[in-house]
N, C-alpha and C. Protein backbone atom coordinates (compact mmCIF):
# COMPACT_ATOMS: atom_id res chain seq x y z
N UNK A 1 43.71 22.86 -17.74
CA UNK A 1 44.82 22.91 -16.83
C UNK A 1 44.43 23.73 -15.61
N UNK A 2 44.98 23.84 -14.58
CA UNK A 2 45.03 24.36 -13.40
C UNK A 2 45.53 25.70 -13.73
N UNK A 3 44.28 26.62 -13.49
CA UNK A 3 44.69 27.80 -13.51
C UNK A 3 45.39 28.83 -12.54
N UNK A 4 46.19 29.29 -12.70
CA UNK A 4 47.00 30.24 -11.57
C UNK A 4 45.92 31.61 -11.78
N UNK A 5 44.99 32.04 -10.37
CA UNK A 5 44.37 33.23 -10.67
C UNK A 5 44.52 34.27 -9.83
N UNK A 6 45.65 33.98 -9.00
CA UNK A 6 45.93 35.32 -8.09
C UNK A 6 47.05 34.99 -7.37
N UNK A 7 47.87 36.00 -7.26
CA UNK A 7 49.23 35.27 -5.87
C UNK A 7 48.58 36.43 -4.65
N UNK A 8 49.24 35.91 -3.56
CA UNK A 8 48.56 36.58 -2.16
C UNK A 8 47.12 36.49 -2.08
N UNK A 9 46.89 35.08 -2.65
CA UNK A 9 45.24 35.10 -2.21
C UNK A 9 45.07 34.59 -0.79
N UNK A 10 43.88 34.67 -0.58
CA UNK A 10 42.81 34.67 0.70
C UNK A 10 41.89 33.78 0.80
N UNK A 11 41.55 33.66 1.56
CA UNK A 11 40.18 32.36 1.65
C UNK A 11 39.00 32.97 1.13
N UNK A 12 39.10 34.44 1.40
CA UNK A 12 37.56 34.76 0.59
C UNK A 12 37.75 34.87 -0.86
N UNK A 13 39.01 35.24 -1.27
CA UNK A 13 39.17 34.58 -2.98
C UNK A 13 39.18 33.08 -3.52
N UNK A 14 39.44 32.52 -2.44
CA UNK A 14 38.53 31.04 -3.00
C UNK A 14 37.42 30.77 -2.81
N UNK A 15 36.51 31.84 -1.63
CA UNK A 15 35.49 31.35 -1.71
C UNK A 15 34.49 31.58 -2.69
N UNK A 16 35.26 32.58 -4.04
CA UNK A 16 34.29 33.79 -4.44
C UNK A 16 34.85 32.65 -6.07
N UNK A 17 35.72 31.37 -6.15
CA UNK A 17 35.35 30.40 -7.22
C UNK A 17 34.16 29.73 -7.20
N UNK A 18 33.86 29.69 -8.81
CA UNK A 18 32.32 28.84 -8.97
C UNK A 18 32.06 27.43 -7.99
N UNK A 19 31.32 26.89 -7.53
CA UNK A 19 31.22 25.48 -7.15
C UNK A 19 31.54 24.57 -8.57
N UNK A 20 31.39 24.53 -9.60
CA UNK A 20 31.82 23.51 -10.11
C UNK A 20 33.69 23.44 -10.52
N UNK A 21 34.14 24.18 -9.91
CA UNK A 21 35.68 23.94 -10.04
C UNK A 21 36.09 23.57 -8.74
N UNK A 22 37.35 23.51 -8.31
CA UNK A 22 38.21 23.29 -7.44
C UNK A 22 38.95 24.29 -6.97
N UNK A 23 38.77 24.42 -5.98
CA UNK A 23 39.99 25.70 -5.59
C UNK A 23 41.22 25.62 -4.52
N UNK A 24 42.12 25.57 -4.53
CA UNK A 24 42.94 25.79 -3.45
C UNK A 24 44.15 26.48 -3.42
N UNK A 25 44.84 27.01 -2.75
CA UNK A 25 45.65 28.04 -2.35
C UNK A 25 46.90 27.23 -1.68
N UNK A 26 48.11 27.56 -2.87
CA UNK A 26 49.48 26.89 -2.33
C UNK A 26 49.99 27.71 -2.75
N UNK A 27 50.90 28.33 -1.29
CA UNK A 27 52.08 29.06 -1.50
C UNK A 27 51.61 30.79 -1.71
N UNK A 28 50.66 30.71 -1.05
CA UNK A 28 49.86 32.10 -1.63
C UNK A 28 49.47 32.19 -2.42
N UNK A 29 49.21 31.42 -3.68
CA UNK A 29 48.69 31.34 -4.74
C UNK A 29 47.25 30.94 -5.00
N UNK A 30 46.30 31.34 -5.87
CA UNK A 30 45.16 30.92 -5.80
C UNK A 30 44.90 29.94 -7.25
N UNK A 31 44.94 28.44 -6.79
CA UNK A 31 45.04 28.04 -8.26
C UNK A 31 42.92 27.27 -8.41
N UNK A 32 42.67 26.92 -10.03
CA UNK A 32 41.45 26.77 -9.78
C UNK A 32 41.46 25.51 -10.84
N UNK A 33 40.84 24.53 -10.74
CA UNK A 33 40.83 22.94 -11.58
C UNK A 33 39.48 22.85 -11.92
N UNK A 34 39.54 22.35 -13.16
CA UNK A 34 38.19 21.49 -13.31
C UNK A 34 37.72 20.28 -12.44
N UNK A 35 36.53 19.75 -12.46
CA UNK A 35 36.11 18.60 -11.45
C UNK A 35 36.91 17.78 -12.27
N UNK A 36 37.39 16.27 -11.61
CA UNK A 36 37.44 15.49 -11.88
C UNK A 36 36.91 14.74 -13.40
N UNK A 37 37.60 14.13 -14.53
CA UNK A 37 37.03 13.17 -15.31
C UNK A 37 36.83 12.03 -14.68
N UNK A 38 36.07 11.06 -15.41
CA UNK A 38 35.52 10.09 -15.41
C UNK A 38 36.50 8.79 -15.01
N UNK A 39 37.29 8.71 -15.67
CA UNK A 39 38.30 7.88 -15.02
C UNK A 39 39.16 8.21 -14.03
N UNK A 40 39.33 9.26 -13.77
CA UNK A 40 40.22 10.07 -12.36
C UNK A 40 39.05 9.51 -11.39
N UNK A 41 37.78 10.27 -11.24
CA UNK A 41 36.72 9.71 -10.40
C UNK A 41 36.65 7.91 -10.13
N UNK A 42 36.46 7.46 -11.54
CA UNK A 42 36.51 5.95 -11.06
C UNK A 42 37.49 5.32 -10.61
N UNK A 43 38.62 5.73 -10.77
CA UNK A 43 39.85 5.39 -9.46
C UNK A 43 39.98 5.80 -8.38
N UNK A 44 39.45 7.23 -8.64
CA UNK A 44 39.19 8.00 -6.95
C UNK A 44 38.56 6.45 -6.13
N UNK A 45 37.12 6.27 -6.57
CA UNK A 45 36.41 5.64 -5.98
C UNK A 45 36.21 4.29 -5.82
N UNK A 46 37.51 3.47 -6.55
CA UNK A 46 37.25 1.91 -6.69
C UNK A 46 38.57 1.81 -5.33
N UNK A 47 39.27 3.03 -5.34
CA UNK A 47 40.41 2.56 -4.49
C UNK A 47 39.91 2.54 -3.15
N UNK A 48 38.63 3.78 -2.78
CA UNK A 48 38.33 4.24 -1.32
C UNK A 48 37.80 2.89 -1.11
N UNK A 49 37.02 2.30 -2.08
CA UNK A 49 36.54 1.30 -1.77
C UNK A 49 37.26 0.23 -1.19
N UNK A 50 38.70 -0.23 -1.83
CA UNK A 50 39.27 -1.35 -1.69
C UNK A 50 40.61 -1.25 0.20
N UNK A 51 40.64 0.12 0.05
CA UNK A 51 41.35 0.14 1.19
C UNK A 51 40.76 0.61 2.04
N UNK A 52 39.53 1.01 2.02
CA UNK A 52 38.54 1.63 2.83
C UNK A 52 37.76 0.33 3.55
N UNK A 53 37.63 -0.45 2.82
CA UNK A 53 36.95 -1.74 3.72
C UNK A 53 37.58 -2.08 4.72
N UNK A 54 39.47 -2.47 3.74
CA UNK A 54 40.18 -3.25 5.20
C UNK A 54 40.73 -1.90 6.30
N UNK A 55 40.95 -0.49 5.77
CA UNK A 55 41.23 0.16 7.15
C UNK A 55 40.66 0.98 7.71
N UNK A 56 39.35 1.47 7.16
CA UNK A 56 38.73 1.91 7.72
C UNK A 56 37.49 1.81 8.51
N UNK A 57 36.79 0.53 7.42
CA UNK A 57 35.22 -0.01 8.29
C UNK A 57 36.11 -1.16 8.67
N UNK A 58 37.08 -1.66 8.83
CA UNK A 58 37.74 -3.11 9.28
C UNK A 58 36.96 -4.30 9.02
N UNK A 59 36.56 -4.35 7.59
CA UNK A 59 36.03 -5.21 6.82
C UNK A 59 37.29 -6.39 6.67
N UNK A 60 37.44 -7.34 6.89
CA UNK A 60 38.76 -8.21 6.90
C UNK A 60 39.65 -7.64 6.91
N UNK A 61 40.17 -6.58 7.50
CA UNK A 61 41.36 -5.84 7.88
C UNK A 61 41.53 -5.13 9.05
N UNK A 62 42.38 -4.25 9.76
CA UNK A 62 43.03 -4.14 10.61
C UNK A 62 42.07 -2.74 11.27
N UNK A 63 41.85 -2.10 10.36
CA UNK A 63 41.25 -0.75 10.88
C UNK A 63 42.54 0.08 10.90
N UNK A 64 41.62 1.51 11.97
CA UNK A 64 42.84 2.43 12.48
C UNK A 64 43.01 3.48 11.42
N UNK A 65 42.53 3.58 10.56
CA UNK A 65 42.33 4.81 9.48
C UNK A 65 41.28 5.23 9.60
N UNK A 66 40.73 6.67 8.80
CA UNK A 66 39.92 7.36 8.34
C UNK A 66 40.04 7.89 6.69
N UNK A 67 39.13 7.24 5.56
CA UNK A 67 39.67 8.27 4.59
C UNK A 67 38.54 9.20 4.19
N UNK A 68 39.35 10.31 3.61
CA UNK A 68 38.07 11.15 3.03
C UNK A 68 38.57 11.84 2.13
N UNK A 69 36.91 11.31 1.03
CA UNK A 69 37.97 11.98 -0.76
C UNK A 69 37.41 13.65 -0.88
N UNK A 70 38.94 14.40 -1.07
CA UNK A 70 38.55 15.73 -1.58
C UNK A 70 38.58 16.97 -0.13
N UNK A 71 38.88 16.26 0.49
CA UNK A 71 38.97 16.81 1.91
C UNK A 71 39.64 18.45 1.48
N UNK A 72 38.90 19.05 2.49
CA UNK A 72 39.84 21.09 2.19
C UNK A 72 40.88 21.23 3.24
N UNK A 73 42.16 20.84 3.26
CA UNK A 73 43.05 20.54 4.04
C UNK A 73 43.38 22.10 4.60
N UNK A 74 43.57 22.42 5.79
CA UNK A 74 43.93 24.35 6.01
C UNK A 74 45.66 23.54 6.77
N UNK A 75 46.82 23.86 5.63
CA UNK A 75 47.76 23.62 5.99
C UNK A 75 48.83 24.91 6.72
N UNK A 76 49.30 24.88 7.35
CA UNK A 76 50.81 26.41 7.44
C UNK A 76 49.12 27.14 7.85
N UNK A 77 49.79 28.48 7.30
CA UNK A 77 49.38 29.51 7.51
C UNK A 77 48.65 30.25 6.60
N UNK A 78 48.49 29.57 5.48
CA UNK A 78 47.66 30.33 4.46
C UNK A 78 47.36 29.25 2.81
N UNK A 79 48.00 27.53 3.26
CA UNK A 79 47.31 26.78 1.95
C UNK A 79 46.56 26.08 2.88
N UNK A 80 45.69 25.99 1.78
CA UNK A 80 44.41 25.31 1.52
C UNK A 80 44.45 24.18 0.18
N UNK A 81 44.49 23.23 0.52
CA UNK A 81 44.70 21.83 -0.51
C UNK A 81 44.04 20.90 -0.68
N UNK A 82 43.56 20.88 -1.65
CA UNK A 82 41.73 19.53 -1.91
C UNK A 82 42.86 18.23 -2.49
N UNK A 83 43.45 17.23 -1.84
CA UNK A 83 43.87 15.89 -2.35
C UNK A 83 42.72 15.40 -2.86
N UNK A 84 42.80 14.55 -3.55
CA UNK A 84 41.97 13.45 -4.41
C UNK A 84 41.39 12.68 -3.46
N UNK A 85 42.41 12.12 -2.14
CA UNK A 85 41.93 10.94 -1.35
C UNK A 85 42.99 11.36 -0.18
N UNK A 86 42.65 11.33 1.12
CA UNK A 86 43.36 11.31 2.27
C UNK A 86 43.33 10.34 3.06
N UNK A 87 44.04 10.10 4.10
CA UNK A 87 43.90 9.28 5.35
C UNK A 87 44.76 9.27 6.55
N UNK A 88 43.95 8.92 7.90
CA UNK A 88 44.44 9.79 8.72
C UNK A 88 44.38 8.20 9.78
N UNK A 89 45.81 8.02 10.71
CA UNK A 89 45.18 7.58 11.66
C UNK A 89 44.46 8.02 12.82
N UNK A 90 43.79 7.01 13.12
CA UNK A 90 42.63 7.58 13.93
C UNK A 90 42.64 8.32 14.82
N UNK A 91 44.05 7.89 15.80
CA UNK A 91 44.45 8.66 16.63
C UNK A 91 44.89 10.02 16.43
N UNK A 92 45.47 10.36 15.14
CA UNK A 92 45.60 11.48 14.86
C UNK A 92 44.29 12.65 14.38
N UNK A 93 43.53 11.81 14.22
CA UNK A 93 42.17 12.75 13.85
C UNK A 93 41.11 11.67 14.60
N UNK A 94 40.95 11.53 15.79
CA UNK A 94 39.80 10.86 16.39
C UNK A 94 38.74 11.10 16.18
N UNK A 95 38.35 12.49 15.86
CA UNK A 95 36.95 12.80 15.29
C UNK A 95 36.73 13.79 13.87
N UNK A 96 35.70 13.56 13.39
CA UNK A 96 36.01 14.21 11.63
C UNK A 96 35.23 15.90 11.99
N UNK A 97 35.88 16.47 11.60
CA UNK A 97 35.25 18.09 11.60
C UNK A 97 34.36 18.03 11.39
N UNK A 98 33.16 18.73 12.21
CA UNK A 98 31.54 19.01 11.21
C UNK A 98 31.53 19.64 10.27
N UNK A 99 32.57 20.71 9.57
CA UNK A 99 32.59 21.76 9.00
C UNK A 99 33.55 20.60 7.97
N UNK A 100 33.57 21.54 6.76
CA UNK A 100 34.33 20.67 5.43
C UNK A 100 36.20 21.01 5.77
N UNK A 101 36.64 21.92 6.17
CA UNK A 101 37.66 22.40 6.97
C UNK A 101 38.26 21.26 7.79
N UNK A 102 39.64 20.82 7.09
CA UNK A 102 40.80 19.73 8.01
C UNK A 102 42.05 20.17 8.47
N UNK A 103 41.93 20.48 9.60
CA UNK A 103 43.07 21.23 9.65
C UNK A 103 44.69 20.59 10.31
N UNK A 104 44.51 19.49 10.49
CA UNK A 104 45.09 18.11 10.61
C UNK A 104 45.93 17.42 9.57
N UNK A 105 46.67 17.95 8.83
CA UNK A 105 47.67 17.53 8.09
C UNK A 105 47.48 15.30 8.07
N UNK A 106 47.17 15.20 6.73
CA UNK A 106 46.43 13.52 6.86
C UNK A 106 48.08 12.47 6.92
N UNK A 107 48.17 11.47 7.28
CA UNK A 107 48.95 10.78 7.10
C UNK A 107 49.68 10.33 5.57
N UNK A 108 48.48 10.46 4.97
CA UNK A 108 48.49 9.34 3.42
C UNK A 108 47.83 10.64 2.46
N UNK A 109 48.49 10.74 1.45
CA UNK A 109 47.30 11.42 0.83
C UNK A 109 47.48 10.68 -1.16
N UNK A 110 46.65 10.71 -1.74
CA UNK A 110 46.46 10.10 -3.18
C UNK A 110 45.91 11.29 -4.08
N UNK A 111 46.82 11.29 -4.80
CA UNK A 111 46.42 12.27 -5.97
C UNK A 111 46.68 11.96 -7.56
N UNK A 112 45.48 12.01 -7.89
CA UNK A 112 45.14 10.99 -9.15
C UNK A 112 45.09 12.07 -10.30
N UNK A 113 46.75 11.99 -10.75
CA UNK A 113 47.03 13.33 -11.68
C UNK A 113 46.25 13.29 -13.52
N UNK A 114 45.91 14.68 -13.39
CA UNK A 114 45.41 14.38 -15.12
C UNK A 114 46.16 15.56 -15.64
N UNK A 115 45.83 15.60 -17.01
CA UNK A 115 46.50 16.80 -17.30
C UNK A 115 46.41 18.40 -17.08
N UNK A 116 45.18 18.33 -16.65
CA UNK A 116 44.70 19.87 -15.65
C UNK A 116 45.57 20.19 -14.81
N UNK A 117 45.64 19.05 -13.80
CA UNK A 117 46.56 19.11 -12.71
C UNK A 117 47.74 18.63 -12.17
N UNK A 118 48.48 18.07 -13.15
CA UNK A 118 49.49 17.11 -13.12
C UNK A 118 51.00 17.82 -12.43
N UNK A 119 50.65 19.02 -13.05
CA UNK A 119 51.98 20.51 -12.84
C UNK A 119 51.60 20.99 -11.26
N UNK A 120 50.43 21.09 -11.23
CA UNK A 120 50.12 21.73 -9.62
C UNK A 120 50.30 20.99 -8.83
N UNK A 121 49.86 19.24 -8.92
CA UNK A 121 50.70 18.01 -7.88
C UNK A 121 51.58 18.47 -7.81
N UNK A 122 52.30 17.79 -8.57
CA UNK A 122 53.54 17.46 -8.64
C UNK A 122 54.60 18.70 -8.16
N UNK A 123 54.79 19.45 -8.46
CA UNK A 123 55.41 20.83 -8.22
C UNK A 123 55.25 21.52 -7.37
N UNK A 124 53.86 21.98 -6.79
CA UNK A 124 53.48 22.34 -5.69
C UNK A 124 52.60 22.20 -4.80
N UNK A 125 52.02 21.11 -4.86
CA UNK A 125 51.05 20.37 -3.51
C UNK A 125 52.05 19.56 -2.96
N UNK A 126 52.92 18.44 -3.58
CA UNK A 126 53.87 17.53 -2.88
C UNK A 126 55.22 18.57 -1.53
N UNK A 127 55.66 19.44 -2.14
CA UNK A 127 56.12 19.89 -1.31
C UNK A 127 55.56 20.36 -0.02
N UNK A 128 54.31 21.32 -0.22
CA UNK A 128 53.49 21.24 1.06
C UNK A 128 53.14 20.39 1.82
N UNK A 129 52.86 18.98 1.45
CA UNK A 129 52.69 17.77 1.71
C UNK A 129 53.82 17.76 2.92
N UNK A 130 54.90 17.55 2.05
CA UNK A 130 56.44 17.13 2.85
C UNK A 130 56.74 18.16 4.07
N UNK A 131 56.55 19.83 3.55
CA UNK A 131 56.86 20.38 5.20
C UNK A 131 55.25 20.01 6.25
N UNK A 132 54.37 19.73 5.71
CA UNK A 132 53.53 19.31 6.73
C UNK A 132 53.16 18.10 7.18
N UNK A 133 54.24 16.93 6.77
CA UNK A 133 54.95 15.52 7.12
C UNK A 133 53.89 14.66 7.07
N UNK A 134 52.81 14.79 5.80
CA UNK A 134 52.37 13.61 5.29
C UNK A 134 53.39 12.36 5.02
N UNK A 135 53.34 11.46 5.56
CA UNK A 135 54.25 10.35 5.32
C UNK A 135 54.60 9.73 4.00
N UNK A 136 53.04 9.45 3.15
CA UNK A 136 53.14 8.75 2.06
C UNK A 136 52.24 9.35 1.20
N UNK A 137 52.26 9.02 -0.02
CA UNK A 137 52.25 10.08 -1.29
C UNK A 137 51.53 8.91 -2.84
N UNK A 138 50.92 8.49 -2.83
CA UNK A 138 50.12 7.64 -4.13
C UNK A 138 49.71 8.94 -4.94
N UNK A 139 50.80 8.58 -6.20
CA UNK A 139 50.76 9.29 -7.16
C UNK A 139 49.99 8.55 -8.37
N UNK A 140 48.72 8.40 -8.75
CA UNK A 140 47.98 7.68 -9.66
C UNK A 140 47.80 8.45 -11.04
N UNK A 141 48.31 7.95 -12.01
CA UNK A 141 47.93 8.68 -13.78
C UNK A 141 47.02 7.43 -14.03
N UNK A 142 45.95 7.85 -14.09
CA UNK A 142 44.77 6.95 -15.00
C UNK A 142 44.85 7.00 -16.84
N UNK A 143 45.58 8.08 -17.32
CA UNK A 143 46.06 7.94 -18.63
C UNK A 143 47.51 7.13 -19.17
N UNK A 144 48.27 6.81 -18.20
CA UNK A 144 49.42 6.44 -18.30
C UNK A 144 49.26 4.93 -17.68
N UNK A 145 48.15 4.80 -16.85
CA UNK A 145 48.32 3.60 -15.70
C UNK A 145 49.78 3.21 -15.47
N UNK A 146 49.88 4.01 -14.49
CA UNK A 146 50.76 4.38 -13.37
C UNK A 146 50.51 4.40 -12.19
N UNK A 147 50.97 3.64 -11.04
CA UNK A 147 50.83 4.31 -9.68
C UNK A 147 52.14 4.41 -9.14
N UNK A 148 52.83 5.39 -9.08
CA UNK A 148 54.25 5.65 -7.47
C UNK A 148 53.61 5.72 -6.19
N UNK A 149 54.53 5.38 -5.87
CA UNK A 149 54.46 5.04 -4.31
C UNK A 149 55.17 5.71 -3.76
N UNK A 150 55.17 7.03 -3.03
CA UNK A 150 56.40 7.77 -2.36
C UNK A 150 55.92 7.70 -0.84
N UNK A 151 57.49 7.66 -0.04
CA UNK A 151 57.43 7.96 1.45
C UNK A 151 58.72 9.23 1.81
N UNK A 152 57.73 9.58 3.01
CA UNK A 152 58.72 11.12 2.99
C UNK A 152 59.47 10.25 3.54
N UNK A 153 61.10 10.63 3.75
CA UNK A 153 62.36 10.67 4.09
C UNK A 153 62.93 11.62 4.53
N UNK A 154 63.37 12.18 5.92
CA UNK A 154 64.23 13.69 5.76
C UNK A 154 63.74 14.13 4.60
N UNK A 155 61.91 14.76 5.10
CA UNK A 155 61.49 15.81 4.19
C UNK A 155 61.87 15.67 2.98
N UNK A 156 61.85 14.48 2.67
CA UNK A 156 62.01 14.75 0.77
C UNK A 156 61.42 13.43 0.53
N UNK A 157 60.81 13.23 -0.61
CA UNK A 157 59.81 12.35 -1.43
C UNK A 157 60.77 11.01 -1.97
N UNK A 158 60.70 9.40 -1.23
CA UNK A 158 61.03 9.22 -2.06
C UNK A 158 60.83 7.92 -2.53
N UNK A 159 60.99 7.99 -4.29
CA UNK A 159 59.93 7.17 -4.89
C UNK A 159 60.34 5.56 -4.40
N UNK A 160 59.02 4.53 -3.51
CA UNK A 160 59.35 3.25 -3.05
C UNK A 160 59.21 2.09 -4.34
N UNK A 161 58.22 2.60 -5.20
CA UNK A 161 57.86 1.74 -5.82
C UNK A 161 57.18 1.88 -6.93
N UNK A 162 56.75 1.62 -8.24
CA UNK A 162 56.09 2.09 -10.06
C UNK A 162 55.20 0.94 -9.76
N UNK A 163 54.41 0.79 -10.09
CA UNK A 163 53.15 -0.38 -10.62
C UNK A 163 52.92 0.66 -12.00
N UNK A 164 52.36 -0.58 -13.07
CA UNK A 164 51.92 -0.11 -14.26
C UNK A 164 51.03 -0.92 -15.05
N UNK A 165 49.78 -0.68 -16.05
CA UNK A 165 48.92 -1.83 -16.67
C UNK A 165 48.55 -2.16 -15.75
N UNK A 166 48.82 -4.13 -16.10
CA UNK A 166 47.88 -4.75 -15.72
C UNK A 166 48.27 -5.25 -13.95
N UNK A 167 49.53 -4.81 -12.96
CA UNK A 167 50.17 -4.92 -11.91
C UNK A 167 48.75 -4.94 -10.89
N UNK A 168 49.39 -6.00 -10.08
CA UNK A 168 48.53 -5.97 -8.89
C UNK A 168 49.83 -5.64 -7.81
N UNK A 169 49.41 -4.98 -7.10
CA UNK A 169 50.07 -5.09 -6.02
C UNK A 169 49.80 -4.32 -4.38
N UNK A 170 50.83 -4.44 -3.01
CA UNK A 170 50.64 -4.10 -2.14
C UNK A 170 51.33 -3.06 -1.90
N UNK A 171 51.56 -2.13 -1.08
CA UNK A 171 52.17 -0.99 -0.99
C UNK A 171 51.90 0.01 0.34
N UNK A 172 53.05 0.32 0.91
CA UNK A 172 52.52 1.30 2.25
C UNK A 172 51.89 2.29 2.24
N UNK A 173 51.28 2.35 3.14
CA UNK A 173 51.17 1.92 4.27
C UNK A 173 50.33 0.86 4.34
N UNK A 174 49.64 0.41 3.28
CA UNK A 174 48.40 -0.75 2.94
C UNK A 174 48.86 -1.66 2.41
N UNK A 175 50.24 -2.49 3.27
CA UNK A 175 49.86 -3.84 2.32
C UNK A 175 48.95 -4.64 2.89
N UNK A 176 48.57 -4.66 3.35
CA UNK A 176 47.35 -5.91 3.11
C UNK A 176 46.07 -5.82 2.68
N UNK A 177 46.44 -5.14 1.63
CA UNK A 177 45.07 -4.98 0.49
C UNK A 177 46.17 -4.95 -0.49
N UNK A 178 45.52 -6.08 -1.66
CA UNK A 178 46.31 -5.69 -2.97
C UNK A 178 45.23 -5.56 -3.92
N UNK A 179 46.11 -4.18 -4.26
CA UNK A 179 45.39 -3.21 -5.36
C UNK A 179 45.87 -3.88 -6.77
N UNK A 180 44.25 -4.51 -7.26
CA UNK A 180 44.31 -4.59 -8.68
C UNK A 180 43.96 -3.53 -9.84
N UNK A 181 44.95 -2.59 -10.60
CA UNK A 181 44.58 -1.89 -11.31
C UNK A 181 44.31 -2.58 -12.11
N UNK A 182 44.13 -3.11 -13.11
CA UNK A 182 43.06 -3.76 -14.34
C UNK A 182 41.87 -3.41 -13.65
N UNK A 183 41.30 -4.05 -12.40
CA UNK A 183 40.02 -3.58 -12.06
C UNK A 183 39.36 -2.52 -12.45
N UNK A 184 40.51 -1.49 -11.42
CA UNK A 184 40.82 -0.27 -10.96
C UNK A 184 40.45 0.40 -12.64
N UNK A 185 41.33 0.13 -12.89
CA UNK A 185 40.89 1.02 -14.71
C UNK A 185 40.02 0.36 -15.06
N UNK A 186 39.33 -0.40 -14.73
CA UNK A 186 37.77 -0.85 -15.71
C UNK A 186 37.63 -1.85 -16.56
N UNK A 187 39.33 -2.33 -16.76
CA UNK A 187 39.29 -3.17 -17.76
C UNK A 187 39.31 -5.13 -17.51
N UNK A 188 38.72 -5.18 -15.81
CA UNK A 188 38.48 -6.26 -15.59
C UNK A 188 36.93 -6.63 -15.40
N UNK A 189 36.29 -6.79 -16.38
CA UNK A 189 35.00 -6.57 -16.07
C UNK A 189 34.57 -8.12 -16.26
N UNK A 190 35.14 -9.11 -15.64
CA UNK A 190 34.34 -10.41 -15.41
C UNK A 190 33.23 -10.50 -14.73
């Protein structure tokens, strides 16, 4: 689980977590995650793939995005937030930081909950999300195969749409890519 290891932390108390965890700071808090499992990762990465063609390299699609998985978001005044998957239009981030540091609040962000971190989403990254007016919100359980679909509303989350199993479908801000989870979870292996 996501450990709570300090309130009124600092950036040099995250910097002083191991590299193989996760660290970020919501709400003054210093929380710390394990990396990614294996199926969190392979959804991380079948999705960058599938919406990453049409909006970002404009592989039969429209363009006008940027995504980037794991990004160190510097939100407010003192969180720091690693999403699973972000995305930004272009215009809003025309060029990508040289430094790992985003300080650009992303349009889209995807967070592919497990049980480490399911309490720290949900509870307190989404709200930061909302006062720093990420629009839309892909909530992915790779144990449940689940995806929500949330769009902010007057600052509050709200849920557009459930896909579950074997569901294909489209969803904002990307419909025109439809996301096949069977793939997506591994279990279309024709």
């Amino acid at each position: 689980m996501a450990a709570r290891l300090r309130t009124h932390a600092t950036y040099a108390d995250l910097l002083r977590v191991p590299d193989d965890r996760i660290a970020e700071i919501v709400d003054g808090e210093l929380f710390m995650s394990p990396r990614p499992g294996g199926s969190h990762a392979r959804f991380t990465t079948a999705l960058t793939m599938d919406l990453g063609s049409a909006y970002d390299r404009r592989v039969n699609g429209p363009g006008g995005w940027i995504f980037i998985f794991e990004p160190e978001l510097h939100l407010g005044s003192d969180d720091v937030l690693v999403p699973d998957l972000a995305g930004w239009h272009r215009d809003r981030l025309p060029q990508i930081p040289k430094s790992h540091i985003f300080p650009v609040a992303p349009d889209w962000i995807c967070e592919v909950l497990s049980p480490s971190t399911r309490r720290l989403d949900l509870t307190k990254k989404l709200p930061v999300y909302a006062r720093e007016g990420v629009s839309h919100a892909w909530l992915i359980d790779p144990l449940e195969r689940t995806a929500e679909i949330r769009r902010l509303q007057n600052q509050q989350w709200l849920v557009i749409a459930t896909y579950a199993g074997n569901d294909k479908f489209r969803a904002e801000p990307f419909e025109l890519v439809e996301i096949d989870l069977p793939s997506i979870w591994g279990e279309d292996e024709n």
